[in-house]
C-alpha atoms as a PDB file:
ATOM      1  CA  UNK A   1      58.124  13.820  -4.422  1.00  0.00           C
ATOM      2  CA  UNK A   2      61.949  13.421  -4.817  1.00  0.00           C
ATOM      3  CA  UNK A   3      64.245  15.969  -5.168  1.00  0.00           C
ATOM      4  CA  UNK A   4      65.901  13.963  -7.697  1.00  0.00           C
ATOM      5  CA  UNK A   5      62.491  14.007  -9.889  1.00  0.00           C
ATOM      6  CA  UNK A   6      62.269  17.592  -9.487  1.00  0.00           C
ATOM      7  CA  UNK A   7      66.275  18.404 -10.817  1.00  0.00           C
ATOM      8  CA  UNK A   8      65.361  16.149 -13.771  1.00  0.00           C
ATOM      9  CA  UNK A   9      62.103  17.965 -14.557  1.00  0.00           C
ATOM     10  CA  UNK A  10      63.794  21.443 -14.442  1.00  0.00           C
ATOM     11  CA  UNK A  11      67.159  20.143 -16.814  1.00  0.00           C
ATOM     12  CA  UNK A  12      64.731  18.562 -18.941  1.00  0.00           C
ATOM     13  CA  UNK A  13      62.729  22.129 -18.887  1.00  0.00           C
ATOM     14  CA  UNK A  14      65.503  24.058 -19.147  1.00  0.00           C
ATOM     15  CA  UNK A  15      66.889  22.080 -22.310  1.00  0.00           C
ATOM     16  CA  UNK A  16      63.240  22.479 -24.165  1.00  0.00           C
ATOM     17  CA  UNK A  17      63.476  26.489 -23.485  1.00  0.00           C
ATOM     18  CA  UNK A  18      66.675  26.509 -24.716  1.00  0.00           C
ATOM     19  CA  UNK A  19      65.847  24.579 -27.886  1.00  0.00           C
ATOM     20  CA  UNK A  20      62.726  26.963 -28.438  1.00  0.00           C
ATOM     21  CA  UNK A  21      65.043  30.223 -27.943  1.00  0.00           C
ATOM     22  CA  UNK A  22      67.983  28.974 -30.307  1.00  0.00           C
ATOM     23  CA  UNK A  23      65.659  27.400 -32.970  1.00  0.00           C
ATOM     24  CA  UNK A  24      66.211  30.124 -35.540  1.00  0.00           C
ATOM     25  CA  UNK A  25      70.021  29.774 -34.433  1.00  0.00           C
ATOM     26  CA  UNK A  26      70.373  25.790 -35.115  1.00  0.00           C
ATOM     27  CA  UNK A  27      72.881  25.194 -32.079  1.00  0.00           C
ATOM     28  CA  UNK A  28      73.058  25.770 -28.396  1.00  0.00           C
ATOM     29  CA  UNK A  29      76.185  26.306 -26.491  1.00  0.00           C
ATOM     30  CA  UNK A  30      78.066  25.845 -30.087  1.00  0.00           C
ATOM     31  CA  UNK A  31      76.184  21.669 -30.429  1.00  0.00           C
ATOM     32  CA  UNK A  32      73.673  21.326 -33.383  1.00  0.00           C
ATOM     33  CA  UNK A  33      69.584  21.745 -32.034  1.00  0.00           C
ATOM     34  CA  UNK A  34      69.166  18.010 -33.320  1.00  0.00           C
ATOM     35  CA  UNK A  35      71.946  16.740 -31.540  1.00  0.00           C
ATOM     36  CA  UNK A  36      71.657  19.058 -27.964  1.00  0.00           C
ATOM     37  CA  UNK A  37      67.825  17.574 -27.639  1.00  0.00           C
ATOM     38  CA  UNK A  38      69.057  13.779 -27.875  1.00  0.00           C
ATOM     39  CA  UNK A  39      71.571  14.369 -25.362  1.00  0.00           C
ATOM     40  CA  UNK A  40      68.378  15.942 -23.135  1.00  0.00           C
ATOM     41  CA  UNK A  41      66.489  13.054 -23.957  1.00  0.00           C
ATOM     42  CA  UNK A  42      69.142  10.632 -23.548  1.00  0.00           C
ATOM     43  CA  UNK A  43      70.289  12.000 -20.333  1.00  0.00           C
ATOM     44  CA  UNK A  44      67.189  11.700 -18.876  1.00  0.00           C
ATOM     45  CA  UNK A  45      67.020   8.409 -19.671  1.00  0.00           C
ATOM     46  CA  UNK A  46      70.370   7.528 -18.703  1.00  0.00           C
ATOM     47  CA  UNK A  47      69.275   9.423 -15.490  1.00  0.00           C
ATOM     48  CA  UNK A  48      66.487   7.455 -15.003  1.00  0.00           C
ATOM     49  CA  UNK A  49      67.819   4.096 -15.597  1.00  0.00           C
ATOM     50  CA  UNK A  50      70.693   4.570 -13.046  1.00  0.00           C
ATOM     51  CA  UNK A  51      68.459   5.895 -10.477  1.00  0.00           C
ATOM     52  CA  UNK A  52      66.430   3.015 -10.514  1.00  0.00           C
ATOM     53  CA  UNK A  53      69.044   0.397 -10.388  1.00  0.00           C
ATOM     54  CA  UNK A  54      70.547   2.337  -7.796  1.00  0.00           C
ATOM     55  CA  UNK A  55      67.099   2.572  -5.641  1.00  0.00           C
ATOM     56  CA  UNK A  56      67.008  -1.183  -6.160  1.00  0.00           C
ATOM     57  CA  UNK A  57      69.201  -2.075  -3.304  1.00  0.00           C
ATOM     58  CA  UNK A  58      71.214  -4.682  -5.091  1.00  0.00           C
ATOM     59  CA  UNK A  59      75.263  -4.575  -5.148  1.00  0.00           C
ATOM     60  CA  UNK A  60      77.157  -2.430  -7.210  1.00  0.00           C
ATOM     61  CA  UNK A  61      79.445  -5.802  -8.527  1.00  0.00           C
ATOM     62  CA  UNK A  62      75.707  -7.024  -9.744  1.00  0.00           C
ATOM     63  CA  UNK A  63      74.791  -4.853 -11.529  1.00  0.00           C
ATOM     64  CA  UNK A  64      77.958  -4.474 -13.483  1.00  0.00           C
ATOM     65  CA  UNK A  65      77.717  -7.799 -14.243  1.00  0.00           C
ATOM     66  CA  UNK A  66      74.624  -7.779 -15.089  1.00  0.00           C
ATOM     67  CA  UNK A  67      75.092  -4.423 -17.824  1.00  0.00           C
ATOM     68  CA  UNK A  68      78.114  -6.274 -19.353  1.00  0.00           C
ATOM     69  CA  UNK A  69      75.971  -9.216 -20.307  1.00  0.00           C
ATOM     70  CA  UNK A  70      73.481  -7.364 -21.446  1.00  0.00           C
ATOM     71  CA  UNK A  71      75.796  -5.472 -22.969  1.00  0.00           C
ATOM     72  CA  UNK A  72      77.548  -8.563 -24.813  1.00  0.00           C
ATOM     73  CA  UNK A  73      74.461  -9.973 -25.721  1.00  0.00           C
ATOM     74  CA  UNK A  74      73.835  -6.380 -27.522  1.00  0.00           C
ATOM     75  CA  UNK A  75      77.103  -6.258 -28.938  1.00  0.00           C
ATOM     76  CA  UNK A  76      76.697 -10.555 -30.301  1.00  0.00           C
ATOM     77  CA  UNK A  77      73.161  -9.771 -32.279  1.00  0.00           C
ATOM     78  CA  UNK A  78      74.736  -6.237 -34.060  1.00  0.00           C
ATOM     79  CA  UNK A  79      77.526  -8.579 -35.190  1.00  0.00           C
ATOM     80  CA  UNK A  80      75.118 -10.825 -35.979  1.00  0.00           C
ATOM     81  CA  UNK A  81      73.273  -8.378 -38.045  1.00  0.00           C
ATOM     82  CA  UNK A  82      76.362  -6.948 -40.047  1.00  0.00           C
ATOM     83  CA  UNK A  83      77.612 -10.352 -40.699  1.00  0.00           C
ATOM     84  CA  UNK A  84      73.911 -12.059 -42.022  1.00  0.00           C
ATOM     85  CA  UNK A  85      74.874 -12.324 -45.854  1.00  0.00           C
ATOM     86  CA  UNK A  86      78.275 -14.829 -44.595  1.00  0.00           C
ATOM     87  CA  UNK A  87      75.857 -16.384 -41.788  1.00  0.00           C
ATOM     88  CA  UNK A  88      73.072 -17.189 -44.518  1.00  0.00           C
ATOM     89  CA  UNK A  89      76.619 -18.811 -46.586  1.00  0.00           C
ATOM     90  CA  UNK A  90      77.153 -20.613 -43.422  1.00  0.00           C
ATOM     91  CA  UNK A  91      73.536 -21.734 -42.925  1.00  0.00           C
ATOM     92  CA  UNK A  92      73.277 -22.834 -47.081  1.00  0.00           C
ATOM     93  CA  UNK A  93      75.896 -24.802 -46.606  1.00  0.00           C
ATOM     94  CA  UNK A  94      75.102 -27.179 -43.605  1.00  0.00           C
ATOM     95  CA  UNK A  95      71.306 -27.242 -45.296  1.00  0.00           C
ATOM     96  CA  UNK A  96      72.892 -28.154 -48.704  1.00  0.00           C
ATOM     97  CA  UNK A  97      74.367 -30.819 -46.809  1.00  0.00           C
ATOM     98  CA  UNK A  98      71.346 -32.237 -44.824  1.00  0.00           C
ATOM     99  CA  UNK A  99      68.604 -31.861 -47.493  1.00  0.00           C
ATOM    100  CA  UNK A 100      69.804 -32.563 -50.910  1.00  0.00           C
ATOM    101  CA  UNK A 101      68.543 -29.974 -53.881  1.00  0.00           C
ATOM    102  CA  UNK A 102      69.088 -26.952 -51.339  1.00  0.00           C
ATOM    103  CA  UNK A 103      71.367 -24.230 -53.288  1.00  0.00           C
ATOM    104  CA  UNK A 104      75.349 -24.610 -51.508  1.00  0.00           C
ATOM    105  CA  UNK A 105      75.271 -20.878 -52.489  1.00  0.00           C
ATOM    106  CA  UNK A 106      73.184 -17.721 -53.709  1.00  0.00           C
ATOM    107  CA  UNK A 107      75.039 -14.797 -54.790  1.00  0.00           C
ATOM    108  CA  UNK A 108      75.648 -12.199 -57.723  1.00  0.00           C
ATOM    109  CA  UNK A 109      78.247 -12.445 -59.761  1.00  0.00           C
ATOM    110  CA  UNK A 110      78.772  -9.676 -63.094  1.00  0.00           C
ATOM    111  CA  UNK A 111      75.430  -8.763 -62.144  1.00  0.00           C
ATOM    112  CA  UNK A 112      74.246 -12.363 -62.956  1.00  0.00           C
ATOM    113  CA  UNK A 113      72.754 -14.679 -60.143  1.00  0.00           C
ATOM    114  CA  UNK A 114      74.381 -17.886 -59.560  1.00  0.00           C
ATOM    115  CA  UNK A 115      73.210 -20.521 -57.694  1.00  0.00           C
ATOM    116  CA  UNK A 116      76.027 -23.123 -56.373  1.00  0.00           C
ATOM    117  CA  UNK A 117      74.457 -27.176 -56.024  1.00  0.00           C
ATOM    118  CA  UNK A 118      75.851 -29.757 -53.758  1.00  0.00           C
ATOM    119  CA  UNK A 119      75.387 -33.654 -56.124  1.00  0.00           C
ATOM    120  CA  UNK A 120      72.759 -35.319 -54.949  1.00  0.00           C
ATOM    121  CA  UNK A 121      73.393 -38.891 -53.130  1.00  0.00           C
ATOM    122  CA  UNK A 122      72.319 -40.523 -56.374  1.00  0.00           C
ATOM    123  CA  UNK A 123      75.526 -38.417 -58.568  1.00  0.00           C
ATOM    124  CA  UNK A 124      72.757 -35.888 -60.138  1.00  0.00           C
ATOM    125  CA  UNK A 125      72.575 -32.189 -59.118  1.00  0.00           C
ATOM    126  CA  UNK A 126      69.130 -31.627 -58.252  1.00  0.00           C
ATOM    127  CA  UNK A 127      67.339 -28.709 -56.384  1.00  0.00           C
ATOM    128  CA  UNK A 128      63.877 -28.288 -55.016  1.00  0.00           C
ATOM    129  CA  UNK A 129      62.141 -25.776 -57.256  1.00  0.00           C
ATOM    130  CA  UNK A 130      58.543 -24.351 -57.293  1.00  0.00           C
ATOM    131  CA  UNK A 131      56.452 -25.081 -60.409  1.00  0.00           C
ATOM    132  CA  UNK A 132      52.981 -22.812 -60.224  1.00  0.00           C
ATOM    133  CA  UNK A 133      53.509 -22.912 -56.510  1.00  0.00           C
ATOM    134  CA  UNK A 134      53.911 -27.065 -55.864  1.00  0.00           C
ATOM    135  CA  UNK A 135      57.608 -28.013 -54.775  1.00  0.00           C
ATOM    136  CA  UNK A 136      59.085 -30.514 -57.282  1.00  0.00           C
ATOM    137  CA  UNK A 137      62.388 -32.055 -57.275  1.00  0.00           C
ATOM    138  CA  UNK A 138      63.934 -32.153 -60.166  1.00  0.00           C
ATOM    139  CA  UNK A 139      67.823 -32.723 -61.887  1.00  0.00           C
ATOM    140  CA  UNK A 140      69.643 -29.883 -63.152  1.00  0.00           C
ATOM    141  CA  UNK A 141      70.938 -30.214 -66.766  1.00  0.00           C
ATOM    142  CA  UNK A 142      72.768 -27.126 -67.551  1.00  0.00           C
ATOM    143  CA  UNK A 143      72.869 -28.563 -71.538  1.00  0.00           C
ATOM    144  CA  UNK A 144      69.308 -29.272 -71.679  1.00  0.00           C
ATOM    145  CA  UNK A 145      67.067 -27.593 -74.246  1.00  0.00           C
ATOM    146  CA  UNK A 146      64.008 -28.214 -72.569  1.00  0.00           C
ATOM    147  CA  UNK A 147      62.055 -29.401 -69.121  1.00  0.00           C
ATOM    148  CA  UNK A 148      60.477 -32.054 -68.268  1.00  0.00           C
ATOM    149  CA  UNK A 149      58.110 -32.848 -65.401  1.00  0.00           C
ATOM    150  CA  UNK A 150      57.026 -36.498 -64.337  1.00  0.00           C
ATOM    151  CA  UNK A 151      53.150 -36.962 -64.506  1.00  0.00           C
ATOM    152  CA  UNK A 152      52.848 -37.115 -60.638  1.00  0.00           C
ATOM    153  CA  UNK A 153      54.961 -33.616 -60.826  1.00  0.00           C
ATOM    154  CA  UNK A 154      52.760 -32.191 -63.500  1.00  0.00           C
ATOM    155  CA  UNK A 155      49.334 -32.999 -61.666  1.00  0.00           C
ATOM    156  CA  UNK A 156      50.716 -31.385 -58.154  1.00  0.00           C
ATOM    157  CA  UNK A 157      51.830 -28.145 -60.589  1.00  0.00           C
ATOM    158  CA  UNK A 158      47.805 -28.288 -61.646  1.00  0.00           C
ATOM    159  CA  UNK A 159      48.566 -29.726 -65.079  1.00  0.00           C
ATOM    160  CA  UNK A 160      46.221 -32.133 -66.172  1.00  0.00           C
ATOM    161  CA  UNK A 161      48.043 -35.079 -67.714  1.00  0.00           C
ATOM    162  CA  UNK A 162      45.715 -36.421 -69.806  1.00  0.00           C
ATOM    163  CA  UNK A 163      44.976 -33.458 -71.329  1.00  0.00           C
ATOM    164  CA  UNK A 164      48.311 -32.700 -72.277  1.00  0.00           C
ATOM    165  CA  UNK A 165      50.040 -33.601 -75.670  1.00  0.00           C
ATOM    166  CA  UNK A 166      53.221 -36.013 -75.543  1.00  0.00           C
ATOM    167  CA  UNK A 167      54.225 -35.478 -79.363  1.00  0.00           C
ATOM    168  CA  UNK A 168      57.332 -33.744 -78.892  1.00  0.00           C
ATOM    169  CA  UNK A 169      60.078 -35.980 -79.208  1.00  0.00           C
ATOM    170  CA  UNK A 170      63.212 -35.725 -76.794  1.00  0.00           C
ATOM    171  CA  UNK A 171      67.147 -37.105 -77.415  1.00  0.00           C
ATOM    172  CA  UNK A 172      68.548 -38.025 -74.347  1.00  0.00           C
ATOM    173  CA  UNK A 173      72.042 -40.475 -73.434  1.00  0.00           C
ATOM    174  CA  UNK A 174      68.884 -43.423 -73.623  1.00  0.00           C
ATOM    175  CA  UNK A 175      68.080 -42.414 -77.232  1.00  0.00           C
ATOM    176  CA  UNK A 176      65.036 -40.405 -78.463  1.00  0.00           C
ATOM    177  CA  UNK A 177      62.266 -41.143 -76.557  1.00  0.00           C
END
């Protein structure tokens, strides 16, 4: 085998008898158990890694190259990750704008949640909600004291219309109805 293999095996034994002897102290060579074993672990991995792209036969300038974009591309989807509540802002937006009902905004405000709507094309603020599971679109009345679905809305909720009851009467800007 390689010699290379063998060093590796023999660092990577000497760092486990190590760990085993200091376990009652918690640190070798003054670093913290936990921490000396990753850097084992991690330098052999690191050691591997670099021995294989150096066995690989391909230049030096490629393989930099190659490790920074994979490095950017590492560093773009952490970013991506810390910054997903002002992407999904981002992303609310443009689909407020393309599908009309979708919220402009979600968010908690004094420990309320608000929900921001973009008007409709037809002047009404409407959103897409779920009534016992069925999407419905419906206008948002912030003064009204009760809702309403259409017949066709009721029937894909699982309402049966003409079973239901259509005493209770309503005032709207039309008059009562």
């Amino acid at each position: 085998m390689n010699r290379l293999f063998w060093i590796l095996m023999v660092v990577i034994g000497a760092g486990a008898l190590l760990l085993m002897l200091n376990d009652s102290a918690g640190s070798t060579f003054g670093v913290d158990n936990y921490d000396f074993s990753r850097l084992i672990w991690l330098g052999a991995f690191g050691t591997l890694i670099g021995a294989g792209l150096l066995r690989s036969g391909r230049p030096l300038g490629d393989i930099a190259r190659n490790l920074g974009t994979w490095a950017a591309i590492v560093l773009a989807l952490i970013a991506g990750y810390q910054y997903r509540y002002e992407l999904q802002d981002v992303a609310s937006r443009v689909t407020a704008g393309l599908i009309p009902g979708s919220p402009l905004a979600l968010g908690v405000e004094d420990g309320h949640a608000t929900v921001t709507l973009d008007k409709a094309d037809n002047g009404h603020f409407e959103a897409r909600i779920l009534v016992n599971g069925a999407a419905v679109r419906a206008v948002v009345d912030t003064g009204a004291t009760s809702i309403v679905l259409t017949a066709e809305d009721a029937q894909a909720a699982g309402f049966n219309p003409a079973a239901l009851n259509f005493t209770i009467s309503v005032s709207t800007a039309n008059g009562m109805a």
